[in-house]
PDB file of N, CA and C in Angstrom:
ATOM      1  N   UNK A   1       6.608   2.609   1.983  1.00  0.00           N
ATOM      2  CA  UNK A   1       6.630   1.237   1.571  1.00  0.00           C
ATOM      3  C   UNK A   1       7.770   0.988   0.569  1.00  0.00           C
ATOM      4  N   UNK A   2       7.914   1.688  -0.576  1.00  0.00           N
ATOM      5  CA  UNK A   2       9.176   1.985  -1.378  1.00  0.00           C
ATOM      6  C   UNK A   2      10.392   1.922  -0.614  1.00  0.00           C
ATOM      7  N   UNK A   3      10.358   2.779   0.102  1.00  0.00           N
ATOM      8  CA  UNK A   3      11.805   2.583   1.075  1.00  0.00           C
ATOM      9  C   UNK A   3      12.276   1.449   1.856  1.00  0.00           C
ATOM     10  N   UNK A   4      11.191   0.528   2.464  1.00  0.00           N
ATOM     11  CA  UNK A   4      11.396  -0.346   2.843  1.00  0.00           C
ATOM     12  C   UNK A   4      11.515  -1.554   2.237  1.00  0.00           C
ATOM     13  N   UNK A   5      11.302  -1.602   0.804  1.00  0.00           N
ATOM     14  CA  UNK A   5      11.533  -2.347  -0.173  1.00  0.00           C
ATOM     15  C   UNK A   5      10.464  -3.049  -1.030  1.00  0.00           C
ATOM     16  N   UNK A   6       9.485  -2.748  -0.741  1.00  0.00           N
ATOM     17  CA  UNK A   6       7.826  -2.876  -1.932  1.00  0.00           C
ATOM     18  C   UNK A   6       8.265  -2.297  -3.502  1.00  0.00           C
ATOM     19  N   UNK A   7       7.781  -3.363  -3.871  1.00  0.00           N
ATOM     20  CA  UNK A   7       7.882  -2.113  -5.541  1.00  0.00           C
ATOM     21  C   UNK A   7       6.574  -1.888  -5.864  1.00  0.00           C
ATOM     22  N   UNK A   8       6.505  -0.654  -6.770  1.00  0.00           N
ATOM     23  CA  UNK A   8       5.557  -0.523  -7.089  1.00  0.00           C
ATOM     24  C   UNK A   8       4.640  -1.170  -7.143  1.00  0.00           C
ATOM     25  N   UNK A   9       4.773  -2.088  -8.144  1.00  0.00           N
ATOM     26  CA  UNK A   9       3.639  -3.023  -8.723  1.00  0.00           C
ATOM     27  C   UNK A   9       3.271  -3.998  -7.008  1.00  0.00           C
ATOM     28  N   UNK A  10       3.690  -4.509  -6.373  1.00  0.00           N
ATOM     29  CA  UNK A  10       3.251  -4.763  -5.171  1.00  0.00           C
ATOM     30  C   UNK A  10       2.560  -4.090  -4.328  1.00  0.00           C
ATOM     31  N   UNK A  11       3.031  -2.981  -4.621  1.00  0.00           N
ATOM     32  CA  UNK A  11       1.898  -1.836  -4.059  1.00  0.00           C
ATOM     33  C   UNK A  11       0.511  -1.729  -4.970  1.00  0.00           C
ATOM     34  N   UNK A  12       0.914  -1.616  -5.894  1.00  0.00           N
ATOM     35  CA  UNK A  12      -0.572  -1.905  -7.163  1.00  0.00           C
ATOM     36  C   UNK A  12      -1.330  -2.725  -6.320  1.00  0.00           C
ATOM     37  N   UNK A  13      -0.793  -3.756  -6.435  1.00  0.00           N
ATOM     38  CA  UNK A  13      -1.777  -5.090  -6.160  1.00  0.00           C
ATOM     39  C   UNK A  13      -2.464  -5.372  -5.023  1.00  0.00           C
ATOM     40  N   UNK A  14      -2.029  -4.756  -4.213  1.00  0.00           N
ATOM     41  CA  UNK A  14      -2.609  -4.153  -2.642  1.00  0.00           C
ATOM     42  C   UNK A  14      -3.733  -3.525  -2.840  1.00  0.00           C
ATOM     43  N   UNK A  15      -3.660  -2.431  -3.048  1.00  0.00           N
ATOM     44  CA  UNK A  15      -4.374  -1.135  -3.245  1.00  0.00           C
ATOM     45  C   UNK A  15      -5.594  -1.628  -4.359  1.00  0.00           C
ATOM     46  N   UNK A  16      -5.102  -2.135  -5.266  1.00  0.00           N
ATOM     47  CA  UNK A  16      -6.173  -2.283  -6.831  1.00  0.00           C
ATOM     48  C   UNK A  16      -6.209  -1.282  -7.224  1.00  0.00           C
ATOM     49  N   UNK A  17      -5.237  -0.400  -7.495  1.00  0.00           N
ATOM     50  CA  UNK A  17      -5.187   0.833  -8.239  1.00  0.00           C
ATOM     51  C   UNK A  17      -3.919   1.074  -8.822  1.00  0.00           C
ATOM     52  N   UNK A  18      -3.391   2.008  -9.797  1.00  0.00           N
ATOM     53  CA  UNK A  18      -2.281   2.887  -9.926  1.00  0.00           C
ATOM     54  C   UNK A  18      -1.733   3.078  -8.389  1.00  0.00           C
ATOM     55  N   UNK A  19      -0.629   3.014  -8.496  1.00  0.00           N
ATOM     56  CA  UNK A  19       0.079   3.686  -7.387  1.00  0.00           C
ATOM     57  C   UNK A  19      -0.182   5.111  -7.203  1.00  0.00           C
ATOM     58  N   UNK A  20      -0.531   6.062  -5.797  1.00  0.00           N
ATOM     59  CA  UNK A  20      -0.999   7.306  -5.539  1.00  0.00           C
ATOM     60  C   UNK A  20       0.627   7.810  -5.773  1.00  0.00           C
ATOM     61  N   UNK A  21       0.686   9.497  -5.956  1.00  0.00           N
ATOM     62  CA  UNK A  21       1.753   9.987  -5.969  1.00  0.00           C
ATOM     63  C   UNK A  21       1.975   9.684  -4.752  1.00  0.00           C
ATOM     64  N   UNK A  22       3.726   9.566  -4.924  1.00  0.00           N
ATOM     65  CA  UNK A  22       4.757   9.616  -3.924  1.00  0.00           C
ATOM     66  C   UNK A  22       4.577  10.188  -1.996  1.00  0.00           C
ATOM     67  N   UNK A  23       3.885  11.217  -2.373  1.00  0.00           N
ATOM     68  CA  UNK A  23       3.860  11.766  -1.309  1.00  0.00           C
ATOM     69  C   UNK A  23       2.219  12.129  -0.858  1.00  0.00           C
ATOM     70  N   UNK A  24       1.775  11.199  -1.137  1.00  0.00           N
ATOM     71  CA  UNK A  24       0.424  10.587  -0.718  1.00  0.00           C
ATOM     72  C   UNK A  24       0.640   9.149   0.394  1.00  0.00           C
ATOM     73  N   UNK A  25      -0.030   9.798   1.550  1.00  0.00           N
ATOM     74  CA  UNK A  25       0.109   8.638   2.405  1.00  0.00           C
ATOM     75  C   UNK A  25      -1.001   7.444   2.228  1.00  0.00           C
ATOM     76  N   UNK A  26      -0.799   6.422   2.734  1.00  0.00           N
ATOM     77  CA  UNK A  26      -1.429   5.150   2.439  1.00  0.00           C
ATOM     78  C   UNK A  26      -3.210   5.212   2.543  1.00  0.00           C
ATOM     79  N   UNK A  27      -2.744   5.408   4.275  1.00  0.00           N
ATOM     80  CA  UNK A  27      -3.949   5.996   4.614  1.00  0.00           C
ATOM     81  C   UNK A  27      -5.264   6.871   4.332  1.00  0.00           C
ATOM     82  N   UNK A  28      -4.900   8.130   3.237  1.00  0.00           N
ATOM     83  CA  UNK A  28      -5.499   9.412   3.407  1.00  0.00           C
ATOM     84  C   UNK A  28      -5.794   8.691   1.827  1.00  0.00           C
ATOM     85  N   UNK A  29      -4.747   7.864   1.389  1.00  0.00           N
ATOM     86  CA  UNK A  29      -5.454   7.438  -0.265  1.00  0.00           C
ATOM     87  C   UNK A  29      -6.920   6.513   0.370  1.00  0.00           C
ATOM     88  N   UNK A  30      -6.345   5.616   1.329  1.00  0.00           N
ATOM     89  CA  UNK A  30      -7.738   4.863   1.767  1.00  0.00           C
ATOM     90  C   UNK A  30      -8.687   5.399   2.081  1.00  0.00           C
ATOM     91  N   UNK A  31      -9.165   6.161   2.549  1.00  0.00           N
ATOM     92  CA  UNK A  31     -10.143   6.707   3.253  1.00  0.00           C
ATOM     93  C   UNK A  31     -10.794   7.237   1.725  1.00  0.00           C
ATOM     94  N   UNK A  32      -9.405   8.243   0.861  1.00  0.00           N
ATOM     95  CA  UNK A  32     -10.123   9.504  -0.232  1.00  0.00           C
ATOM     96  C   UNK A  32     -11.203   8.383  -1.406  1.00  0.00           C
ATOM     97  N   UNK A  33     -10.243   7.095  -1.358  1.00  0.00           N
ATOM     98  CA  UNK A  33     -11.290   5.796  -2.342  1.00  0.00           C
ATOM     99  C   UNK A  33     -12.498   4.837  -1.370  1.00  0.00           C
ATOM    100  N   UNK A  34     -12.213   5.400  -0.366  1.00  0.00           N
ATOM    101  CA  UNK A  34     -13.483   4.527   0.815  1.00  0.00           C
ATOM    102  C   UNK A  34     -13.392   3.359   0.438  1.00  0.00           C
ATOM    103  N   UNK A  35     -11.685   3.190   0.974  1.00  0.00           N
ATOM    104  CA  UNK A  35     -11.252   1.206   1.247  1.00  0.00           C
ATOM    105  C   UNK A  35     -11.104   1.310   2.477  1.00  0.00           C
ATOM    106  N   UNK A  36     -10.790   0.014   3.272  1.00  0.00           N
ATOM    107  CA  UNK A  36     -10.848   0.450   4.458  1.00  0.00           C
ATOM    108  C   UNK A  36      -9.555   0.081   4.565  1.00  0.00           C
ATOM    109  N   UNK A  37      -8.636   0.538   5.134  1.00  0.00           N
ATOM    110  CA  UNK A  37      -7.645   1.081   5.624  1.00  0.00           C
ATOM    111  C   UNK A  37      -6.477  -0.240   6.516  1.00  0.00           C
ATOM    112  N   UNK A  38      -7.576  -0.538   7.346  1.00  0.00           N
ATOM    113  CA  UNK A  38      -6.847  -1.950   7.770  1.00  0.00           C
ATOM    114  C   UNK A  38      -6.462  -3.205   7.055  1.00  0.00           C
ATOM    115  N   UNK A  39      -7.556  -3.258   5.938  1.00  0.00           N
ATOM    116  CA  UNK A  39      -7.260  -4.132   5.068  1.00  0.00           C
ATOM    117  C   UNK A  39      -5.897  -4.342   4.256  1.00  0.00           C
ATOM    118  N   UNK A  40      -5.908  -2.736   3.605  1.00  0.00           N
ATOM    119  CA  UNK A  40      -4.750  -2.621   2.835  1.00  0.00           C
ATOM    120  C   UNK A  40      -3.711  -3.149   3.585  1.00  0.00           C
ATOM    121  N   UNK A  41      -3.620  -2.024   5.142  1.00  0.00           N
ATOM    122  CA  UNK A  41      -2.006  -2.335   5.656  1.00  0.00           C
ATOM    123  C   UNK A  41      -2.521  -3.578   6.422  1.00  0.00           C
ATOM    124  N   UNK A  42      -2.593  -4.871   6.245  1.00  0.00           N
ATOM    125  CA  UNK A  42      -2.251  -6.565   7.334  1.00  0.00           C
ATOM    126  C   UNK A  42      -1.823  -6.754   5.686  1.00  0.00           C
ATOM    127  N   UNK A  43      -2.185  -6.453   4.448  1.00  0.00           N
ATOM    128  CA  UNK A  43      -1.919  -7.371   3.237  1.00  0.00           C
ATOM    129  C   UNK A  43      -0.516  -6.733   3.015  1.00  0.00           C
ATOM    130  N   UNK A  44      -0.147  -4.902   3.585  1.00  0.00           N
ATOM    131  CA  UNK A  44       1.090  -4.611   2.850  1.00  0.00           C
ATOM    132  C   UNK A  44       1.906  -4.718   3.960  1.00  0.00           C
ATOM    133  N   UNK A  45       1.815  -5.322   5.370  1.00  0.00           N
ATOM    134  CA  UNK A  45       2.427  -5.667   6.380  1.00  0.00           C
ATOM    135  C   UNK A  45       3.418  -7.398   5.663  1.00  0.00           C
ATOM    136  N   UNK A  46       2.762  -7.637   5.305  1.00  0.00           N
ATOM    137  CA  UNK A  46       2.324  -9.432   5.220  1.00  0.00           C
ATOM    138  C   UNK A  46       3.558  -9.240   3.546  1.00  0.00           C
ATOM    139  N   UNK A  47       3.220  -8.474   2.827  1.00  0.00           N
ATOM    140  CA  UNK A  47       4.581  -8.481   1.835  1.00  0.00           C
ATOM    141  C   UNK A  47       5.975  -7.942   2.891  1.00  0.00           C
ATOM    142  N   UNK A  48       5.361  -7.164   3.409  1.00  0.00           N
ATOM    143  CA  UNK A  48       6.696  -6.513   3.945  1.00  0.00           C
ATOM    144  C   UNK A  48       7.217  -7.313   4.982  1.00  0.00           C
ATOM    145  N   UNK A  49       6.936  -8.051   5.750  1.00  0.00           N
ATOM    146  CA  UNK A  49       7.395  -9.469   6.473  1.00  0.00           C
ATOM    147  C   UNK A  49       7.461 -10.596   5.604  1.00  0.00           C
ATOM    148  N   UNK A  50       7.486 -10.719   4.221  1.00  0.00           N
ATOM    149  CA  UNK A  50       7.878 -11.795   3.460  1.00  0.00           C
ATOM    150  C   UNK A  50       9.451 -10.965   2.994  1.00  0.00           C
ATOM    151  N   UNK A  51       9.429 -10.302   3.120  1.00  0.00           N
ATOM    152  CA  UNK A  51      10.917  -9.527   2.863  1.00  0.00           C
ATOM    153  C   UNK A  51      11.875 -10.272   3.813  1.00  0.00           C
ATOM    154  N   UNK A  52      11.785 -10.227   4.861  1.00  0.00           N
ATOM    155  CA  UNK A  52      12.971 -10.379   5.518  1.00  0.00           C
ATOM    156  C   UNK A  52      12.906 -11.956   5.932  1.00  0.00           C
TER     157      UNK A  52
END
């Protein structure tokens, strides 16, 4: 998400947490906090198509 141009704190606000380390995937954080998974990514889809 970083790479594609999210900042942190946009990622915060998604999630409702600290940002997971770096090399923690989105997913495997969702599941390890029992969010559900789809939710997160349509909301971090939806920043990331306000990008372009």
């Amino acid at each position: 998400m970083l790479d594609w141009g999210l900042s942190e704190g946009e990622i915060e606000a998604v999630i409702g947490e600290e940002m997971p380390a770096r090399d923690i995937n989105i997913r495997d954080f969702a599941v390890d906090k029992g969010l559900e998974f789809g939710v997160i990514k349509e909301a971090l889809q939806a920043r990331l198509d306000a990008l372009q």
